[in-house]
PDB file of N, CA and C in Angstrom:
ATOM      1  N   UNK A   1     102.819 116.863 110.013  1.00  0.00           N
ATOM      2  CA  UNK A   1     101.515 116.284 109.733  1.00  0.00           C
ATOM      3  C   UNK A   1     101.725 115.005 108.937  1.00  0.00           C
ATOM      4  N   UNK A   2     100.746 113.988 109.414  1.00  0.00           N
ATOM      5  CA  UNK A   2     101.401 112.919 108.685  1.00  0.00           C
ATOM      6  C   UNK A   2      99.880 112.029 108.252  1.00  0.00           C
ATOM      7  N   UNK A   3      99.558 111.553 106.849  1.00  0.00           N
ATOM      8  CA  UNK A   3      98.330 111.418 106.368  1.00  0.00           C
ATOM      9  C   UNK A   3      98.184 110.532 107.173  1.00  0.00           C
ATOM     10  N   UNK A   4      96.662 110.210 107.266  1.00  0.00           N
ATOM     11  CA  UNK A   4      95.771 108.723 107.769  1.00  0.00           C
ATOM     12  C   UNK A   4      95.255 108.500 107.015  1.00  0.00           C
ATOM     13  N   UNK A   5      95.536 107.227 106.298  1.00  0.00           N
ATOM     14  CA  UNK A   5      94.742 106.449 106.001  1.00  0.00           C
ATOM     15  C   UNK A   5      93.656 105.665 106.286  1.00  0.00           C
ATOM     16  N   UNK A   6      92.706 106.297 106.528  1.00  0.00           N
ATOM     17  CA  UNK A   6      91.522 105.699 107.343  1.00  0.00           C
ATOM     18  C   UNK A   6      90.819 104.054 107.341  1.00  0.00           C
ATOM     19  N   UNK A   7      90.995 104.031 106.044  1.00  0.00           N
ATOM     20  CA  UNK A   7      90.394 102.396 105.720  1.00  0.00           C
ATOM     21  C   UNK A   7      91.281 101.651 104.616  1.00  0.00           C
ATOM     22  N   UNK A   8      91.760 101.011 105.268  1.00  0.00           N
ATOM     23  CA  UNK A   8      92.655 100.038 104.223  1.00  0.00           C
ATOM     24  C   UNK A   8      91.517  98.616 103.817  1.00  0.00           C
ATOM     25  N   UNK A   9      91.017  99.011 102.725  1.00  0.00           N
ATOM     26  CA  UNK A   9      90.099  97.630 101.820  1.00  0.00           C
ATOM     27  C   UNK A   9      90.622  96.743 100.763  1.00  0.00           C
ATOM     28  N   UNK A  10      90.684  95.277 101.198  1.00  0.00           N
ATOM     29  CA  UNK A  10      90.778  94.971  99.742  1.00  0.00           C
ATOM     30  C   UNK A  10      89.404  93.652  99.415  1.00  0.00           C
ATOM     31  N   UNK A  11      89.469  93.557  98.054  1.00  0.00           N
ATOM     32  CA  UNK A  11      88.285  93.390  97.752  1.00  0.00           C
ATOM     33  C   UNK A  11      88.539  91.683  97.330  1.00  0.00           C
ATOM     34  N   UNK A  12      88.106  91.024  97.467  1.00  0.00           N
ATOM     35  CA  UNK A  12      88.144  89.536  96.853  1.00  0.00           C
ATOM     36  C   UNK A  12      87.690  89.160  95.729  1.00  0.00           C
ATOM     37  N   UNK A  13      87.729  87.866  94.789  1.00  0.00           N
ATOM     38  CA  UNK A  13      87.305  87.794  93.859  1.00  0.00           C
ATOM     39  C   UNK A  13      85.651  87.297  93.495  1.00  0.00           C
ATOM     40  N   UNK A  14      85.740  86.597  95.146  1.00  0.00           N
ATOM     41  CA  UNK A  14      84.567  85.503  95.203  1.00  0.00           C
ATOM     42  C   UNK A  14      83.380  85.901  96.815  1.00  0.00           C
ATOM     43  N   UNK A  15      82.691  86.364  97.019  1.00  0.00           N
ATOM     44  CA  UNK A  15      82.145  86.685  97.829  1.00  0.00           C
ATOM     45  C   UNK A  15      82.265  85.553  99.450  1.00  0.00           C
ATOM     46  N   UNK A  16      82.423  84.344  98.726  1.00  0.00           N
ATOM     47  CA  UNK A  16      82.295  83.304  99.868  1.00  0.00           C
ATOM     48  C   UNK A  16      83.662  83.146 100.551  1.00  0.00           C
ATOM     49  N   UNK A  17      84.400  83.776 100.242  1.00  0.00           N
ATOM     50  CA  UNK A  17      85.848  84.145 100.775  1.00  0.00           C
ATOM     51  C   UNK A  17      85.735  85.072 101.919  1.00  0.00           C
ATOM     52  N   UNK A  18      84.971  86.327 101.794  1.00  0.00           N
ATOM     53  CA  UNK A  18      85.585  87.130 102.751  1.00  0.00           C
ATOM     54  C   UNK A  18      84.817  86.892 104.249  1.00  0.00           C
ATOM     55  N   UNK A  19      83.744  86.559 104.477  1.00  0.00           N
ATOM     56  CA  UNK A  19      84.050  85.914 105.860  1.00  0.00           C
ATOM     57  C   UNK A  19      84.725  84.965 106.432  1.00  0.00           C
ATOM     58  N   UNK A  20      85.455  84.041 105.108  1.00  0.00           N
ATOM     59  CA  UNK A  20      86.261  83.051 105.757  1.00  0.00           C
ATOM     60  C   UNK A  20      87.528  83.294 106.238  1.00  0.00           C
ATOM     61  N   UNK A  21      87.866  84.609 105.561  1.00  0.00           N
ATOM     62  CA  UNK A  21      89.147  85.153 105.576  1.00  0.00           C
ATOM     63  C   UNK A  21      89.366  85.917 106.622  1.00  0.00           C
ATOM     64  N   UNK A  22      87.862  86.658 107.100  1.00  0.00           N
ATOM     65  CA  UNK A  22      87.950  87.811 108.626  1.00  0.00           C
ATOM     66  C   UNK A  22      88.093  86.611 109.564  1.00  0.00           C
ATOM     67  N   UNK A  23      87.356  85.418 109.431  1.00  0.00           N
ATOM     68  CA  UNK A  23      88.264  84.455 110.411  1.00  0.00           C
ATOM     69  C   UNK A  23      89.324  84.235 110.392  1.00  0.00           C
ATOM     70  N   UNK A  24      89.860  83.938 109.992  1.00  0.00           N
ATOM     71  CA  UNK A  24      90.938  83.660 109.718  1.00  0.00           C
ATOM     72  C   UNK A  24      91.916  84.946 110.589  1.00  0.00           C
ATOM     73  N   UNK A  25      91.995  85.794 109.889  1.00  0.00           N
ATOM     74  CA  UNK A  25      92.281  87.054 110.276  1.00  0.00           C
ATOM     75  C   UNK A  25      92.392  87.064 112.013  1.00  0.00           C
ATOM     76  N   UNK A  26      90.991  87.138 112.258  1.00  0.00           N
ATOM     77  CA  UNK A  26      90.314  87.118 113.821  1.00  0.00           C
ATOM     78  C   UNK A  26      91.435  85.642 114.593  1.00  0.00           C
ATOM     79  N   UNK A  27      91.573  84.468 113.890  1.00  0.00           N
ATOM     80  CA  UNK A  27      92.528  83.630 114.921  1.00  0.00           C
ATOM     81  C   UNK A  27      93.523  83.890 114.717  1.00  0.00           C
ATOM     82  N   UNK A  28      94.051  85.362 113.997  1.00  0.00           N
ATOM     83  CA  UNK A  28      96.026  84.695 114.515  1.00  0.00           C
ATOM     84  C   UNK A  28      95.671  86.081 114.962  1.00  0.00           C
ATOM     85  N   UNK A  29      94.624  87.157 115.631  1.00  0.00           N
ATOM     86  CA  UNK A  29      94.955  88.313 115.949  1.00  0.00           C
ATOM     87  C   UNK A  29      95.097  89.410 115.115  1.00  0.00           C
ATOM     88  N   UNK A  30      94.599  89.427 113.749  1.00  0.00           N
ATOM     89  CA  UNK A  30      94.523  90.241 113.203  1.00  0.00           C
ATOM     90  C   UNK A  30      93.304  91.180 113.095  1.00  0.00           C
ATOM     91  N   UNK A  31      93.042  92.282 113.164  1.00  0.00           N
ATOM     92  CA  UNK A  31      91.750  93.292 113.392  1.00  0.00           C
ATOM     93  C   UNK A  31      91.424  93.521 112.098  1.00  0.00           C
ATOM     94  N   UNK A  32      90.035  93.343 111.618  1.00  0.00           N
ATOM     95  CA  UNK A  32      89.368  93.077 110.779  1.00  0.00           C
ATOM     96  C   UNK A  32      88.043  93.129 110.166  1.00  0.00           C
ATOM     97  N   UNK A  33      87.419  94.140 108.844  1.00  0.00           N
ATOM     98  CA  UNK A  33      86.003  94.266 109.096  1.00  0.00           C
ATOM     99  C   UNK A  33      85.536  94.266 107.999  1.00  0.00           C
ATOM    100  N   UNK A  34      83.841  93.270 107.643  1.00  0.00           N
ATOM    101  CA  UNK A  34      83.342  93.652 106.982  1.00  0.00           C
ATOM    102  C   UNK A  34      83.102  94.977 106.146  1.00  0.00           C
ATOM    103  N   UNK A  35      83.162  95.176 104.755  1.00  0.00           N
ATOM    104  CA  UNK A  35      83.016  96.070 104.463  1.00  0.00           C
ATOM    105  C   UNK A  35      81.783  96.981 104.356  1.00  0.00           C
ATOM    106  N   UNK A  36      81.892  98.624 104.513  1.00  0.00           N
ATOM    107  CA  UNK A  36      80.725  99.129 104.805  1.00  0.00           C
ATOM    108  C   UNK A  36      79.378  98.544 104.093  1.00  0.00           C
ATOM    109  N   UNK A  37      77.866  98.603 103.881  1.00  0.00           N
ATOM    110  CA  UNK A  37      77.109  98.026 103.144  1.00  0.00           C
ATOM    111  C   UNK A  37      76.992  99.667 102.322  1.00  0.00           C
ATOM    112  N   UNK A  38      76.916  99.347 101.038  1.00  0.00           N
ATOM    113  CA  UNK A  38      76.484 100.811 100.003  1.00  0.00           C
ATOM    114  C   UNK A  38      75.347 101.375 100.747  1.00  0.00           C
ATOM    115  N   UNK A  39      75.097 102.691 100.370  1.00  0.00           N
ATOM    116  CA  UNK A  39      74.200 103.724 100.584  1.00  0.00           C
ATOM    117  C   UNK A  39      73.084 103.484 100.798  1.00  0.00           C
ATOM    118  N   UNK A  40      72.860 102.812  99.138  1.00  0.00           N
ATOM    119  CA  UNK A  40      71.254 102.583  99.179  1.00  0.00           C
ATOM    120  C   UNK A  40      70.751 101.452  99.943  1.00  0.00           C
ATOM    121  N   UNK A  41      71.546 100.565 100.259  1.00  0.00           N
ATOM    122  CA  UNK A  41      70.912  99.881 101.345  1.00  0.00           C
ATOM    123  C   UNK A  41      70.643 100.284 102.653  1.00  0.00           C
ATOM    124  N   UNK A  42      70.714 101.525 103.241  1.00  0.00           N
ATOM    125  CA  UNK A  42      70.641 101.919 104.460  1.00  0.00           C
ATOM    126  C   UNK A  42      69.383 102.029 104.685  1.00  0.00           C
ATOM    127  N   UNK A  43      68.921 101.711 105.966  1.00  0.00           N
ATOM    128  CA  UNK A  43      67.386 102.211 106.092  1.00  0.00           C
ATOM    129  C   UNK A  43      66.526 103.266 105.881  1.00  0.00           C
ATOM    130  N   UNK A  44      67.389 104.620 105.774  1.00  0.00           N
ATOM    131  CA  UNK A  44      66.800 105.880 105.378  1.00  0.00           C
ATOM    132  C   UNK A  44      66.774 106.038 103.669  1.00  0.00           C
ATOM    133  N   UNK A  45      67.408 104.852 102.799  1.00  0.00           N
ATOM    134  CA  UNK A  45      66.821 105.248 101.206  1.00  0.00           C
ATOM    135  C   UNK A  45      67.020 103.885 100.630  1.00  0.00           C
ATOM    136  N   UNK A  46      66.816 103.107 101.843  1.00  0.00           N
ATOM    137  CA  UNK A  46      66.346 100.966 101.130  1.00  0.00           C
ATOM    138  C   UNK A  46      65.118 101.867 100.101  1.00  0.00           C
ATOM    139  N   UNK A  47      64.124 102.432 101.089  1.00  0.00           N
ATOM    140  CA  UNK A  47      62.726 101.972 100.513  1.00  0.00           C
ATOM    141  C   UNK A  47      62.175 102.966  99.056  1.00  0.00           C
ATOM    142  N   UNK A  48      63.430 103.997  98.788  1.00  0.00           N
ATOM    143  CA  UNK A  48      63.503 104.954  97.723  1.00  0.00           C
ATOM    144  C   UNK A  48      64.316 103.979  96.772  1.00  0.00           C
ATOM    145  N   UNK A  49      65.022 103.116  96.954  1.00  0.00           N
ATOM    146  CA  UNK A  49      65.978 102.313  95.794  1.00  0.00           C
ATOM    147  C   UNK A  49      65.668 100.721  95.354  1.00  0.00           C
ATOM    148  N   UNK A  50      65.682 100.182  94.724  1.00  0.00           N
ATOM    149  CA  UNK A  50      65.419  99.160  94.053  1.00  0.00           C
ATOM    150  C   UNK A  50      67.100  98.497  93.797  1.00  0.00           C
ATOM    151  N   UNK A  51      67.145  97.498  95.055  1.00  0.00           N
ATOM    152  CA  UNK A  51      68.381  96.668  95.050  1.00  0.00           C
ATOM    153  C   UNK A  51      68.716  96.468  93.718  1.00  0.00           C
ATOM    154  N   UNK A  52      68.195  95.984  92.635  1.00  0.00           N
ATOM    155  CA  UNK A  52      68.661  95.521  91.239  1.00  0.00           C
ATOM    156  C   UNK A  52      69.113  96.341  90.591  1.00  0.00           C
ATOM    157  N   UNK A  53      69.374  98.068  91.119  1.00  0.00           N
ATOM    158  CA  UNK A  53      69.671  98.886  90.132  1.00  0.00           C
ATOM    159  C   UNK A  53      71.494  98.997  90.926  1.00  0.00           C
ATOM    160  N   UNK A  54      71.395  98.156  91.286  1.00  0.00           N
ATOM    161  CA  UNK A  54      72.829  98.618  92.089  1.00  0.00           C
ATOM    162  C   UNK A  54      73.513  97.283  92.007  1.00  0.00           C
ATOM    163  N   UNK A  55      73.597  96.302  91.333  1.00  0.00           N
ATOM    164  CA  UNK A  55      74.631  94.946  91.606  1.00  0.00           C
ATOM    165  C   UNK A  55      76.203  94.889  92.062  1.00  0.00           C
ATOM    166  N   UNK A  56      76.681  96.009  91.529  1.00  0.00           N
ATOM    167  CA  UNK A  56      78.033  96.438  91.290  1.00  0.00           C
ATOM    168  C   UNK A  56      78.820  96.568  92.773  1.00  0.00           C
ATOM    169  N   UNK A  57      77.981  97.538  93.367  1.00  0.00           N
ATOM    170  CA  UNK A  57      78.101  97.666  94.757  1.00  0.00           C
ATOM    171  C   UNK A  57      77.630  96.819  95.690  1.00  0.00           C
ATOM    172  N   UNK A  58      76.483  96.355  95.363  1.00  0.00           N
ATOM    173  CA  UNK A  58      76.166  95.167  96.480  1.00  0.00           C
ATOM    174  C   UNK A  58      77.434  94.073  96.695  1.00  0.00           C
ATOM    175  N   UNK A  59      77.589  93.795  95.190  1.00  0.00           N
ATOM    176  CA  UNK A  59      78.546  92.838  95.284  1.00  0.00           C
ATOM    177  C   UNK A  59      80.378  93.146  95.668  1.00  0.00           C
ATOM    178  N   UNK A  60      80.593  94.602  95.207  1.00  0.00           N
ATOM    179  CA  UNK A  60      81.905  94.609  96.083  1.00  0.00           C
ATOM    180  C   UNK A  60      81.996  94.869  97.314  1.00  0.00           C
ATOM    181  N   UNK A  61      80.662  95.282  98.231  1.00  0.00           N
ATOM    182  CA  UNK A  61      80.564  95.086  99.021  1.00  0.00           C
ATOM    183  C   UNK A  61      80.639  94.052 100.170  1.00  0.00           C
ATOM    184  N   UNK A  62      79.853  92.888  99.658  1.00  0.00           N
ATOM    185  CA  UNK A  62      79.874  91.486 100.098  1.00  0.00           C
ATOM    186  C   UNK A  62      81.021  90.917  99.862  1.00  0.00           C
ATOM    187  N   UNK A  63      82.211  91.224  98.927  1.00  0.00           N
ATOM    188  CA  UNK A  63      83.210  90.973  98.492  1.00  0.00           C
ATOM    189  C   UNK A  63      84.656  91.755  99.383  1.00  0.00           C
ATOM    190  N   UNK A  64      84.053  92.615 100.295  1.00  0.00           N
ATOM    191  CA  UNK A  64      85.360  93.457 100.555  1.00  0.00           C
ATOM    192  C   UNK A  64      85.613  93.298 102.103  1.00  0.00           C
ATOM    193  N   UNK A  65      86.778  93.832 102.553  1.00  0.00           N
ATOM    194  CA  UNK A  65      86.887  93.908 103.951  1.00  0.00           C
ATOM    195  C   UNK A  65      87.946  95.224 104.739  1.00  0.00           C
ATOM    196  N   UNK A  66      87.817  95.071 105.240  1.00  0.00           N
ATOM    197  CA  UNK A  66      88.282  96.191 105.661  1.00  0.00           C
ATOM    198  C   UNK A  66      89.429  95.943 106.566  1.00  0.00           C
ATOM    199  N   UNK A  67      90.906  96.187 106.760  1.00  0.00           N
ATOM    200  CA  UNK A  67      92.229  96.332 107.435  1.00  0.00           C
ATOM    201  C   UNK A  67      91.966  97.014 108.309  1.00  0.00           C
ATOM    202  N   UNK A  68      92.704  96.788 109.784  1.00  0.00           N
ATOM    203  CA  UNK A  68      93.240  97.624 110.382  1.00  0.00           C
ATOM    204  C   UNK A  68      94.192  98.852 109.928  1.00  0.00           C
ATOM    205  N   UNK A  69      93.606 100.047 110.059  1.00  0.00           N
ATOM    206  CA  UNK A  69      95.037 100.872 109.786  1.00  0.00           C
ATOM    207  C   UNK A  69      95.324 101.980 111.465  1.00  0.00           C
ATOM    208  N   UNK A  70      96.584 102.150 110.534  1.00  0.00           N
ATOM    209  CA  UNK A  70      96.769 103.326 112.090  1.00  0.00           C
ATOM    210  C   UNK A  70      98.309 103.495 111.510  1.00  0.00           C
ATOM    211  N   UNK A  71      98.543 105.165 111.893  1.00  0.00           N
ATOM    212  CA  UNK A  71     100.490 105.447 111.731  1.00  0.00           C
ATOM    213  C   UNK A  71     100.984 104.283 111.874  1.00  0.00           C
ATOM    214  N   UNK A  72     101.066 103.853 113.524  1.00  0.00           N
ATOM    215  CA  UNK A  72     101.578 103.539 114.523  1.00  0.00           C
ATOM    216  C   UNK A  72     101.977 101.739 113.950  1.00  0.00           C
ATOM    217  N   UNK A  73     100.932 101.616 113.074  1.00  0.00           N
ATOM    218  CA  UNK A  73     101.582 100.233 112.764  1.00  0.00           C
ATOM    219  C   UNK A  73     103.071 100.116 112.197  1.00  0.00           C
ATOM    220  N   UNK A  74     103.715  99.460 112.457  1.00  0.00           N
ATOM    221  CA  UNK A  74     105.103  99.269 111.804  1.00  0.00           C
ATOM    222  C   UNK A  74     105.191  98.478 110.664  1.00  0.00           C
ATOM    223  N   UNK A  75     106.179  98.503 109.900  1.00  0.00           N
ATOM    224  CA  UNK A  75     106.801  97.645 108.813  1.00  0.00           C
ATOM    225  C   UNK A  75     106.427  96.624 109.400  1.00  0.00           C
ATOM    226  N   UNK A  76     107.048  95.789 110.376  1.00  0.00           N
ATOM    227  CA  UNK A  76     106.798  94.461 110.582  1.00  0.00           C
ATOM    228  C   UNK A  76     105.455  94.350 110.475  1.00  0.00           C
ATOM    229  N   UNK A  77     104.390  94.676 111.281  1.00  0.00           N
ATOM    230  CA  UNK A  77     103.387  94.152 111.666  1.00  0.00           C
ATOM    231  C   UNK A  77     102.651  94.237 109.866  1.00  0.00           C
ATOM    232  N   UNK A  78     102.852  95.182 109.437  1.00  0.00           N
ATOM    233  CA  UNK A  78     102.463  95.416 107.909  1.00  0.00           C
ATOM    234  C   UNK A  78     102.192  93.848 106.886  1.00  0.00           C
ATOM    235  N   UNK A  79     103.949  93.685 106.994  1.00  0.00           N
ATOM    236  CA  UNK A  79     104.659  92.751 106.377  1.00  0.00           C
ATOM    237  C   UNK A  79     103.330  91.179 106.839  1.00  0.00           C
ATOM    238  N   UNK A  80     103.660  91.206 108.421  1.00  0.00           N
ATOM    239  CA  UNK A  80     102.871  90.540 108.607  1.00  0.00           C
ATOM    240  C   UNK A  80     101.297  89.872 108.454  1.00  0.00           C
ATOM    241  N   UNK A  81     100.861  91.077 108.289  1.00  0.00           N
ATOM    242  CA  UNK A  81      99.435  91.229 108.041  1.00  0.00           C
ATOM    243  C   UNK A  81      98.851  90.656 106.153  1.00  0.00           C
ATOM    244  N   UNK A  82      99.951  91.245 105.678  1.00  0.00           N
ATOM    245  CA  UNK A  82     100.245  90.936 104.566  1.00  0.00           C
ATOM    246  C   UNK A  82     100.143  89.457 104.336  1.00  0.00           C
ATOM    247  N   UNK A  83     101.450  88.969 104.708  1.00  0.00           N
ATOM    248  CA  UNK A  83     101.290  87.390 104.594  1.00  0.00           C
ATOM    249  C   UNK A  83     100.425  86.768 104.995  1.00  0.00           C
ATOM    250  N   UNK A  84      99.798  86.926 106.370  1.00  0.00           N
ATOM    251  CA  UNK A  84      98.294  86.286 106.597  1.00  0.00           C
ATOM    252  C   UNK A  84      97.640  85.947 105.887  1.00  0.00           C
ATOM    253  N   UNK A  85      97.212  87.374 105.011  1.00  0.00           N
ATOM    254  CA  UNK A  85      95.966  87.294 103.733  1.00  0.00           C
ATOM    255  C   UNK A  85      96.638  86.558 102.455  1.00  0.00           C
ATOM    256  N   UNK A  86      97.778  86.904 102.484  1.00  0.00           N
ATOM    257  CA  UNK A  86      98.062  86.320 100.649  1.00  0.00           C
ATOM    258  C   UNK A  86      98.478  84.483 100.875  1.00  0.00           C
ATOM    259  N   UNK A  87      99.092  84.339 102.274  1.00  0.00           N
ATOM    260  CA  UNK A  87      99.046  82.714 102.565  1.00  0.00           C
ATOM    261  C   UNK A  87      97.926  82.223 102.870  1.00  0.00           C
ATOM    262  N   UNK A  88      96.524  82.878 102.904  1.00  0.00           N
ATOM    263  CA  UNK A  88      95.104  82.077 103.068  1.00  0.00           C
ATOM    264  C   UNK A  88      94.793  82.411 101.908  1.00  0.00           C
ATOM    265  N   UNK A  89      94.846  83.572 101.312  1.00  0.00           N
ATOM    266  CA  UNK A  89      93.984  83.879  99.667  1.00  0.00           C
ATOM    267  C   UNK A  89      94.635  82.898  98.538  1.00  0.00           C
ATOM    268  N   UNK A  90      95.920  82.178  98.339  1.00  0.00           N
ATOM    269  CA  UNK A  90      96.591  81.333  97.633  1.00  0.00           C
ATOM    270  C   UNK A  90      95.939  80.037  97.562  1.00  0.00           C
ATOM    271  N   UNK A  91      95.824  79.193  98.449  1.00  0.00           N
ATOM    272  CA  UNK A  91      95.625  78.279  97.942  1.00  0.00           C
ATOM    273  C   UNK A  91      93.744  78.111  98.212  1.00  0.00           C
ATOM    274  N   UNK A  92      93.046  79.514  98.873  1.00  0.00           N
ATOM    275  CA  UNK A  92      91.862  79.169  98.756  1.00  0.00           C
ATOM    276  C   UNK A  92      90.978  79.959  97.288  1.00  0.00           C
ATOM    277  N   UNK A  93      91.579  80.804  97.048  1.00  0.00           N
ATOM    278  CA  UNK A  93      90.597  81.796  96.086  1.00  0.00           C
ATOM    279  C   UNK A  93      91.354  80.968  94.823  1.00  0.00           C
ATOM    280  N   UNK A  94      90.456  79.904  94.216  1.00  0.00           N
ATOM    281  CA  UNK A  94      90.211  79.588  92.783  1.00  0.00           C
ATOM    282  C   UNK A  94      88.823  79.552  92.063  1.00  0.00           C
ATOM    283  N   UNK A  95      89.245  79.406  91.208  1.00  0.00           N
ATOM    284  CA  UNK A  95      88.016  79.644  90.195  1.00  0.00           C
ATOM    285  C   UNK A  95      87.388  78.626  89.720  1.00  0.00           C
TER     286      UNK A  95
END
C-alpha cells in the first residue's frame, strides 16, 4: 500500500501571483489548479455566512494553487516541476 497524496498546495505570498504562475505552469506543460474556494463561500451556506468573518481563508485561498500529484510521478518530473515554480516565484514575488 502506498499513500496518496491527493493535493499538493502551495500558497503564495501575494494573491496577484497565483494566476500568473498557473500560466505559466499551463505553457511549459505543467498541470495545475486554482485552489479550492473555502466552505462558506459555496452556494449552499454563502447566504448563512458573512464574507468578513472569514478573511483568512478567502485570502489563502485566492493565494493558493494546487499541483499535480500522482505515485507515478518520478523524481525527475518532481525536480522539474519544482524548478518551474521557484525560477518564476524568484524574480517575480517581491514585496
Amino acid at each position: 500500500c502506498q499513500p496518496v497524496h491527493w493535493l499538493a498546495t502551495i500558497t503564495l505570498r501575494h494573491e496577484a501571483l497565483r494566476d500568473r504562475l498557473l500560466e505559466q505552469l499551463s505553457e511549459t506543460g505543467i498541470d495545475a489548479r486554482q485552489m479550492i474556494f473555502p466552505v462558506h463561500m459555496a452556494a449552499p451556506y454563502s447566504k448563512s455566512n458573512d464574507p468578513a468573518e472569514y478573511p483568512v481563508t478567502k485570502s489563502i485561498s485566492l493565494r493558493s494553487l494546487h499541483l499535480q500529484s500522482s505515485t507515478g510521478l518520478e523524481p525527475e518530473q518532481i525536480n522539474r516541476i519544482s524548478d518551474v515554480i521557484l525560477d518564476w516565484v524568484e524574480p517575480h514575488d517581491r514585496d
